[in-house]
PDB file of N, CA and C in Angstrom:
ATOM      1  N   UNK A   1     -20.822   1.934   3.563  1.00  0.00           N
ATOM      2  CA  UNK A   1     -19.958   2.965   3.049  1.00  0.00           C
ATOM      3  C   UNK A   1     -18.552   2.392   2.869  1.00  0.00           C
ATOM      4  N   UNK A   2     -18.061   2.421   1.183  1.00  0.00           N
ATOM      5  CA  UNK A   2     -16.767   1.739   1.351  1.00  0.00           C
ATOM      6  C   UNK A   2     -15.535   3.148   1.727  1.00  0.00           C
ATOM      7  N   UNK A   3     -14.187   2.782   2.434  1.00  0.00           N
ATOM      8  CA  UNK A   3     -13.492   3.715   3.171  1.00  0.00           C
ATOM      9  C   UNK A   3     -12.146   3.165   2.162  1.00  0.00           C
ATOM     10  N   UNK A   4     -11.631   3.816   1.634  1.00  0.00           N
ATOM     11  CA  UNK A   4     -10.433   3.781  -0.254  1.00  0.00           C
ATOM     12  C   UNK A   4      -9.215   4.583   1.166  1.00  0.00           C
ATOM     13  N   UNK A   5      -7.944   3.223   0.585  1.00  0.00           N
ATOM     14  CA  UNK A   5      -6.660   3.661   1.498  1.00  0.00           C
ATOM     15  C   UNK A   5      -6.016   3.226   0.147  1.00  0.00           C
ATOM     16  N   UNK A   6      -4.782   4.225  -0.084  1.00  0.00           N
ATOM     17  CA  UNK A   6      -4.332   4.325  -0.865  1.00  0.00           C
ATOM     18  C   UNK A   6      -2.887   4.753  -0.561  1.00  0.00           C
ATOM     19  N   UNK A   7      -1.726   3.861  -0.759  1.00  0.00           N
ATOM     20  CA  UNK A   7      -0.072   3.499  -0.415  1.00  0.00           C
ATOM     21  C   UNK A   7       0.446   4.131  -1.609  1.00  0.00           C
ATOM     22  N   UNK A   8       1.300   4.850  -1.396  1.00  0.00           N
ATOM     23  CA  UNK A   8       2.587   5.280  -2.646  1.00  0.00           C
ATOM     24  C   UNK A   8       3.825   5.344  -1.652  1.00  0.00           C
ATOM     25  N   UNK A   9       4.593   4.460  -2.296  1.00  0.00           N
ATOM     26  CA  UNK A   9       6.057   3.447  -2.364  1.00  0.00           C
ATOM     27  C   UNK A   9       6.198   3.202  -3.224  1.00  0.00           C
ATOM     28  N   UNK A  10       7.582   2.797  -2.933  1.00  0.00           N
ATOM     29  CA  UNK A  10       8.493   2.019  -4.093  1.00  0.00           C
ATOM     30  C   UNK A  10       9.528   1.197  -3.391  1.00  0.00           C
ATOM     31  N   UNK A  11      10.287   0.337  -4.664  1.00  0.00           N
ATOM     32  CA  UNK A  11      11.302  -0.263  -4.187  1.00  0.00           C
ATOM     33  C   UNK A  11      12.528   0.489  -4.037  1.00  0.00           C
ATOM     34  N   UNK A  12      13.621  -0.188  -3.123  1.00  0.00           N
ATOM     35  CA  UNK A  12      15.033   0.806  -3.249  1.00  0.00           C
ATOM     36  C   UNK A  12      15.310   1.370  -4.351  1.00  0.00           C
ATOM     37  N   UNK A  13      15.133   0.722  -5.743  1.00  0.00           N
ATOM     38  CA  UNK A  13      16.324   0.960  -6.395  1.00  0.00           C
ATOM     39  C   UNK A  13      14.937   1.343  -8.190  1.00  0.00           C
ATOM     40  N   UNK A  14      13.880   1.409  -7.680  1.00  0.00           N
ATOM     41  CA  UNK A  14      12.778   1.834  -8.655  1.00  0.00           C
ATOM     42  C   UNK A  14      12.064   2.860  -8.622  1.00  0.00           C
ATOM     43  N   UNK A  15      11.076   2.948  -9.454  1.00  0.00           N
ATOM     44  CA  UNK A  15       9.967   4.376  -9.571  1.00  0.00           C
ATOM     45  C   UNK A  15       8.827   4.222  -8.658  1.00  0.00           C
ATOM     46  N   UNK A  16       7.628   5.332  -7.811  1.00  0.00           N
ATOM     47  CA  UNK A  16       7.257   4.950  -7.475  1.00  0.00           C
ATOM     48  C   UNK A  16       5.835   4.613  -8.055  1.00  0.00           C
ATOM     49  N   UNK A  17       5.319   3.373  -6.797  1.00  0.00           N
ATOM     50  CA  UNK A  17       4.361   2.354  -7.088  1.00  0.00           C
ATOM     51  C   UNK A  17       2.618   3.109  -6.406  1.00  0.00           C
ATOM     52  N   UNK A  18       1.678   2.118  -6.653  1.00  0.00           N
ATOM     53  CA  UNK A  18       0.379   2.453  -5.678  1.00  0.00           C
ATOM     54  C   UNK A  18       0.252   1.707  -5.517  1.00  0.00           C
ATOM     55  N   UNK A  19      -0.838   1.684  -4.371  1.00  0.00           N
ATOM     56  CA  UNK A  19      -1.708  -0.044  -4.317  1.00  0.00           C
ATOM     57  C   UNK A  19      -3.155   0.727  -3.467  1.00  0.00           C
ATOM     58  N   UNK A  20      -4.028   0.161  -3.570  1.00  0.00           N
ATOM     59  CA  UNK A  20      -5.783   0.533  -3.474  1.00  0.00           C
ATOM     60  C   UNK A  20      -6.178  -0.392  -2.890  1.00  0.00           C
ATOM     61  N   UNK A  21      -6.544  -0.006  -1.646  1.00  0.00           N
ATOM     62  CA  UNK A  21      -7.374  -1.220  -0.540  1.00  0.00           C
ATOM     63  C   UNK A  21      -8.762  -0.635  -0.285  1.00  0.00           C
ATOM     64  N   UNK A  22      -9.353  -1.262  -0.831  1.00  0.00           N
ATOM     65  CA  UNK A  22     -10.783  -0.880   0.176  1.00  0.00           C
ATOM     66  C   UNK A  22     -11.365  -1.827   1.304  1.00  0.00           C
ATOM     67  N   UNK A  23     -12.313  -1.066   1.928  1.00  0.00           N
ATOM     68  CA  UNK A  23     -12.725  -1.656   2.924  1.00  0.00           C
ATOM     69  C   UNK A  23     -14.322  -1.443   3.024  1.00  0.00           C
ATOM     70  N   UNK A  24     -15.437  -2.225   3.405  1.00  0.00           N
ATOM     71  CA  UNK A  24     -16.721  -1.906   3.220  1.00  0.00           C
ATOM     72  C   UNK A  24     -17.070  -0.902   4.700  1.00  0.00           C
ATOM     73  N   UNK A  25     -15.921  -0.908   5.786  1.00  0.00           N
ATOM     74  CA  UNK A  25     -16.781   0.168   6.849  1.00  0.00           C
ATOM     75  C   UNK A  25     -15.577   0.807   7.361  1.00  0.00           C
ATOM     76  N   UNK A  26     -15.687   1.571   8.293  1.00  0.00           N
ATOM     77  CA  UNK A  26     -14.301   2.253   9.318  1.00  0.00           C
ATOM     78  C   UNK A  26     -13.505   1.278   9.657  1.00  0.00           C
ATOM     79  N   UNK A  27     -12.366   1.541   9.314  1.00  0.00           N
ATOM     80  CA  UNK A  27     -11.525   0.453  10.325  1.00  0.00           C
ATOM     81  C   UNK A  27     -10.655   1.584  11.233  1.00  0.00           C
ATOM     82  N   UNK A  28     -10.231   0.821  12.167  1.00  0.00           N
ATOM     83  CA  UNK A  28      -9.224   1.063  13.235  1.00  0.00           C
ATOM     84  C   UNK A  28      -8.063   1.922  12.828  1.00  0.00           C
ATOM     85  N   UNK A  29      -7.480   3.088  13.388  1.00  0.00           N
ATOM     86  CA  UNK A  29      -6.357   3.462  12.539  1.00  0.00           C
ATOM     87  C   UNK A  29      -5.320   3.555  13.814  1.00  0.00           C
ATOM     88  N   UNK A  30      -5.035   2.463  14.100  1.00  0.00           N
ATOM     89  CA  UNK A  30      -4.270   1.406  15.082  1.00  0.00           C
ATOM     90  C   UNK A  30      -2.933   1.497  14.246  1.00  0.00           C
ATOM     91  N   UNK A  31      -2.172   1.533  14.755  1.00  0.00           N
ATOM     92  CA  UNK A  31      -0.718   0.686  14.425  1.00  0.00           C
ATOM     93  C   UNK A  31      -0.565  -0.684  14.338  1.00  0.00           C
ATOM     94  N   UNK A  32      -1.355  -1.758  14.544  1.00  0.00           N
ATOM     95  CA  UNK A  32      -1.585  -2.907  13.893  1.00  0.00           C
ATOM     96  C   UNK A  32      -2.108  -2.765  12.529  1.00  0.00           C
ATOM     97  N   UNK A  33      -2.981  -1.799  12.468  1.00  0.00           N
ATOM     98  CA  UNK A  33      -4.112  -1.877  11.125  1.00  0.00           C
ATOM     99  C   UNK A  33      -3.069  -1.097  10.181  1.00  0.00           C
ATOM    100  N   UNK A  34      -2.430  -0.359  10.334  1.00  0.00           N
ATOM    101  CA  UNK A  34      -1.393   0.299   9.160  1.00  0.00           C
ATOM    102  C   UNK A  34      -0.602  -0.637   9.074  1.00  0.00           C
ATOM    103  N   UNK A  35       0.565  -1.114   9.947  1.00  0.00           N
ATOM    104  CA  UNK A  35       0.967  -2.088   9.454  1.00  0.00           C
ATOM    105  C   UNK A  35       0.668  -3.175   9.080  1.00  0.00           C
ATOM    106  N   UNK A  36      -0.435  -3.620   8.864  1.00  0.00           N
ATOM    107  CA  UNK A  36      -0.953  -4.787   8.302  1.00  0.00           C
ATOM    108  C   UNK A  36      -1.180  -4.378   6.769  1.00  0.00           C
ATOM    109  N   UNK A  37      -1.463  -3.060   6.537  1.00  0.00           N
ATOM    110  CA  UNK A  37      -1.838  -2.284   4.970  1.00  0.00           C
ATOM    111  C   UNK A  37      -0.570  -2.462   4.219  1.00  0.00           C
ATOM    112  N   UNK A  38       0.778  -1.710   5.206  1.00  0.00           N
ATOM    113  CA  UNK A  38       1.964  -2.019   4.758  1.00  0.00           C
ATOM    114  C   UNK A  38       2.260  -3.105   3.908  1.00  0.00           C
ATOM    115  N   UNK A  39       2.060  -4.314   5.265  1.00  0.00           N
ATOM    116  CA  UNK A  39       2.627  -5.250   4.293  1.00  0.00           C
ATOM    117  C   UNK A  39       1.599  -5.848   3.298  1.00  0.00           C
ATOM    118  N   UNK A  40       0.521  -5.860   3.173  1.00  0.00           N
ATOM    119  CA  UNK A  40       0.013  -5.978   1.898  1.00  0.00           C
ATOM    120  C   UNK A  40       0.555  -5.496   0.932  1.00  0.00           C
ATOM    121  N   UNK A  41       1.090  -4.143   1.022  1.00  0.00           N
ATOM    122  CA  UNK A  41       1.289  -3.458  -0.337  1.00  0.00           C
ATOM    123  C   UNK A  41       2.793  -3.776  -0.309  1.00  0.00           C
ATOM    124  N   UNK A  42       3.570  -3.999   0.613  1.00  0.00           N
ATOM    125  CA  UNK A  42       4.932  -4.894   0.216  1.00  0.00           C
ATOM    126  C   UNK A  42       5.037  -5.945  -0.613  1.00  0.00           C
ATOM    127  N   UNK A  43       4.123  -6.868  -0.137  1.00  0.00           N
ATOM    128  CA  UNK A  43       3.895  -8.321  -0.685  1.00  0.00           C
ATOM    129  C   UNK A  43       3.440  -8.350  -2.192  1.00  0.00           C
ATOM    130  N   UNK A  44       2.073  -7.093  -2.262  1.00  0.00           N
ATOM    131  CA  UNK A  44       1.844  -7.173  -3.385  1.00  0.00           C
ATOM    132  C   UNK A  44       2.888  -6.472  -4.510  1.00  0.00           C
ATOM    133  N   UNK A  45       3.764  -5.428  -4.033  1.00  0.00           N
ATOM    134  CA  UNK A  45       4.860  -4.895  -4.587  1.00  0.00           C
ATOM    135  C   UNK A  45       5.995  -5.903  -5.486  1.00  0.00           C
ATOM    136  N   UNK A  46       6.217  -6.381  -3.967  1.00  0.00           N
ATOM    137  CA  UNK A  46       7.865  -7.496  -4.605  1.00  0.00           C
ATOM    138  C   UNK A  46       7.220  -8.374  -5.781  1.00  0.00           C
ATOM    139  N   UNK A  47       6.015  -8.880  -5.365  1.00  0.00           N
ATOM    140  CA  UNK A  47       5.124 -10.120  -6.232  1.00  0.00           C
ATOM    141  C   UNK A  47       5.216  -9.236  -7.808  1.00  0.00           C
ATOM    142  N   UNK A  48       4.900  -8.176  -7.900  1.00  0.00           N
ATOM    143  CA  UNK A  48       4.336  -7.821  -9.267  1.00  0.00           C
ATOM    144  C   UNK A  48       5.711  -7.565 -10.237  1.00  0.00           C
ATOM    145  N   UNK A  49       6.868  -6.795  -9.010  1.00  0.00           N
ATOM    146  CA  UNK A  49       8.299  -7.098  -9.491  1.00  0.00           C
ATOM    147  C   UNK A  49       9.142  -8.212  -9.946  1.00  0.00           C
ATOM    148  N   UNK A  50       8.717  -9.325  -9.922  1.00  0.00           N
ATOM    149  CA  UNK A  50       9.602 -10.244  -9.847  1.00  0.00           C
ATOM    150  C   UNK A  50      10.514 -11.102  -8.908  1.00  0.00           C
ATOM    151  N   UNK A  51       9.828 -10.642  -7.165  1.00  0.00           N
ATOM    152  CA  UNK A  51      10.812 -10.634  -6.336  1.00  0.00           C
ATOM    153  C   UNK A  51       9.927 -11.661  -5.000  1.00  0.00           C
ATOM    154  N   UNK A  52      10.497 -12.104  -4.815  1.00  0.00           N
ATOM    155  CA  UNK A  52       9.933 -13.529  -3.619  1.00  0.00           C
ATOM    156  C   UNK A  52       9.502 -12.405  -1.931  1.00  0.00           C
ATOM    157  N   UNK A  53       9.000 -12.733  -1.883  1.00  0.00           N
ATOM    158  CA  UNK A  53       8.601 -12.254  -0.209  1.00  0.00           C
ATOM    159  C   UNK A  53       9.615 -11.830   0.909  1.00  0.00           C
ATOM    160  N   UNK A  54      10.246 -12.968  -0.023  1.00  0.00           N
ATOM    161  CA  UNK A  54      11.306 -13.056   1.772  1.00  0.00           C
ATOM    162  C   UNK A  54      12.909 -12.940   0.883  1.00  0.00           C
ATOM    163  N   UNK A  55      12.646 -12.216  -0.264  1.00  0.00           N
ATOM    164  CA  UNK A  55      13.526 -11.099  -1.014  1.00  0.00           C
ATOM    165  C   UNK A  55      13.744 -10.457   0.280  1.00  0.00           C
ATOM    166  N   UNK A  56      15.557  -9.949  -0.047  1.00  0.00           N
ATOM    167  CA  UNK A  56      15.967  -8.883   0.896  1.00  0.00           C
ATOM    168  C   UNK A  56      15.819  -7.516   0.101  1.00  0.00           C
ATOM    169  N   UNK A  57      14.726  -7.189  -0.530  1.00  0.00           N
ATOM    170  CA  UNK A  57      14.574  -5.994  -1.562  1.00  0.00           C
ATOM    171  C   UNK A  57      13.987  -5.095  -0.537  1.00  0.00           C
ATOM    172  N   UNK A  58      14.391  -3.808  -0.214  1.00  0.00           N
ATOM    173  CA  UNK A  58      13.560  -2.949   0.818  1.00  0.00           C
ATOM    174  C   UNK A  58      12.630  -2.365  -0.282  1.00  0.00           C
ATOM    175  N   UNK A  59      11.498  -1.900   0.742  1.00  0.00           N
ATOM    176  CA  UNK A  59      10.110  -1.499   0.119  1.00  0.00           C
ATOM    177  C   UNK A  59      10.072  -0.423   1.182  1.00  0.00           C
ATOM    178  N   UNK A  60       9.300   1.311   0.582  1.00  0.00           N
ATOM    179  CA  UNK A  60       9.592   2.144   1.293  1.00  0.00           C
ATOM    180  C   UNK A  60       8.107   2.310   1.009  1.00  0.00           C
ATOM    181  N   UNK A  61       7.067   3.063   2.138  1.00  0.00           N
ATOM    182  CA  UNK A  61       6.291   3.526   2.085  1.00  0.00           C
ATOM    183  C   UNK A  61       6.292   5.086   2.157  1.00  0.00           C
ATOM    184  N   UNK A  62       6.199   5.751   0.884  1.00  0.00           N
ATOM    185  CA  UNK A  62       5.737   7.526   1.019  1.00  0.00           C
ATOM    186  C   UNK A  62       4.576   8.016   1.825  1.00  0.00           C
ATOM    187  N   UNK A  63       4.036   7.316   1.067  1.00  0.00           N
ATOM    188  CA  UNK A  63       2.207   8.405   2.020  1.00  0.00           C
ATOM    189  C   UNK A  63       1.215   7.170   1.762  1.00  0.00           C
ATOM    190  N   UNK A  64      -0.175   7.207   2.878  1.00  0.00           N
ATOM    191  CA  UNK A  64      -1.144   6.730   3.282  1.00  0.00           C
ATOM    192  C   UNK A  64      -1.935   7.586   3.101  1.00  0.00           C
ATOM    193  N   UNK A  65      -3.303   7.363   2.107  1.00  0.00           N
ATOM    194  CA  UNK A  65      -4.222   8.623   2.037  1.00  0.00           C
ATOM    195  C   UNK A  65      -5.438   7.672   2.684  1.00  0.00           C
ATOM    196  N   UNK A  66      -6.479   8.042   3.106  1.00  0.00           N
ATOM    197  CA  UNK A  66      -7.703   7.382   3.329  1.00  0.00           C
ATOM    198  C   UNK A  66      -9.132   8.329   2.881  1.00  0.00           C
ATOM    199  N   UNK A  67      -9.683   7.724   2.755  1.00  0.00           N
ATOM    200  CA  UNK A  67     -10.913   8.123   1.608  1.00  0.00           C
ATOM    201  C   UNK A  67     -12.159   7.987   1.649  1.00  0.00           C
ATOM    202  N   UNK A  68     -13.289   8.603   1.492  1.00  0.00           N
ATOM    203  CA  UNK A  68     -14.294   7.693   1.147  1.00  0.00           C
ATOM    204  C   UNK A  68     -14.845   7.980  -0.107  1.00  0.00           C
ATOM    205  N   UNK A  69     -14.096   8.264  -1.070  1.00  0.00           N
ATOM    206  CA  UNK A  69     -14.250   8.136  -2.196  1.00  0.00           C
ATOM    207  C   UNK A  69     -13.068   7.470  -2.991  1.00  0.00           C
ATOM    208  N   UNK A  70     -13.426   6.555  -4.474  1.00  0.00           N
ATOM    209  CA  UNK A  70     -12.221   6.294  -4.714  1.00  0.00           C
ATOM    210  C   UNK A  70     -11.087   8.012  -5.141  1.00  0.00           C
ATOM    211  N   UNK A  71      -9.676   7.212  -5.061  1.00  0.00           N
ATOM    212  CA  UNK A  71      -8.615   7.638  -4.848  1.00  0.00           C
ATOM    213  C   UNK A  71      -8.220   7.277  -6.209  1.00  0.00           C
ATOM    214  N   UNK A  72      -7.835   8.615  -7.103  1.00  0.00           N
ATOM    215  CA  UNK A  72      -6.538   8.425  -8.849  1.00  0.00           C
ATOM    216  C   UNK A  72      -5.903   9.122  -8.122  1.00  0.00           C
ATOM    217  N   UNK A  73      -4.956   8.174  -9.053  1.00  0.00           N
ATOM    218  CA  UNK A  73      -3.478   8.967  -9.176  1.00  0.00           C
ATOM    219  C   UNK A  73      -3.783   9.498  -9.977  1.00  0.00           C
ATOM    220  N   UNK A  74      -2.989  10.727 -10.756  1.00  0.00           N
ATOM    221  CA  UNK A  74      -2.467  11.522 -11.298  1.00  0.00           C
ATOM    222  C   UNK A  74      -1.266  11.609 -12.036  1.00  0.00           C
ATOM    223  N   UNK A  75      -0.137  10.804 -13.048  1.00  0.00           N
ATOM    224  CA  UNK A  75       1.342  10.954 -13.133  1.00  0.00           C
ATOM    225  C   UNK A  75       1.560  11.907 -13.779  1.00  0.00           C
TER     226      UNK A  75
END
């Protein structure tokens, strides 16, 4: 059973973004395991912007949905 986590953020000074993780079983909903989602979707954020990793660009996380179905947006 795949389990669809789904990030909406943005950068300081932009519109906001998504990013779509799946996973093939339950994972942990640990405070290691979110922040590890985080920064995926940081990394993959700054990367798609134009912006190096270790950019001082803040990245804000809105909401964490989790799923077991996939997850649309809607704009």
């Amino acid at each position: 059973m795949n389990v669809y986590y789904k990030i909406i953020g943005h950068l300081e000074d932009d519109e906001q973004e998504t990013g779509t993780y799946v996973f093939n079983e339950e994972q942990p909903t640990s405070h290691a395991f979110i922040q590890s989602l985080e920064e995926k979707f940081k990394s993959q954020l700054l990367e798609e912007c134009g912006y190096d990793s270790d950019s001082n660009k803040e990245v804000y996380i809105d909401y964490i949905f989790k799923s077991y179905q996939p997850i649309q947006a809607i704009y």
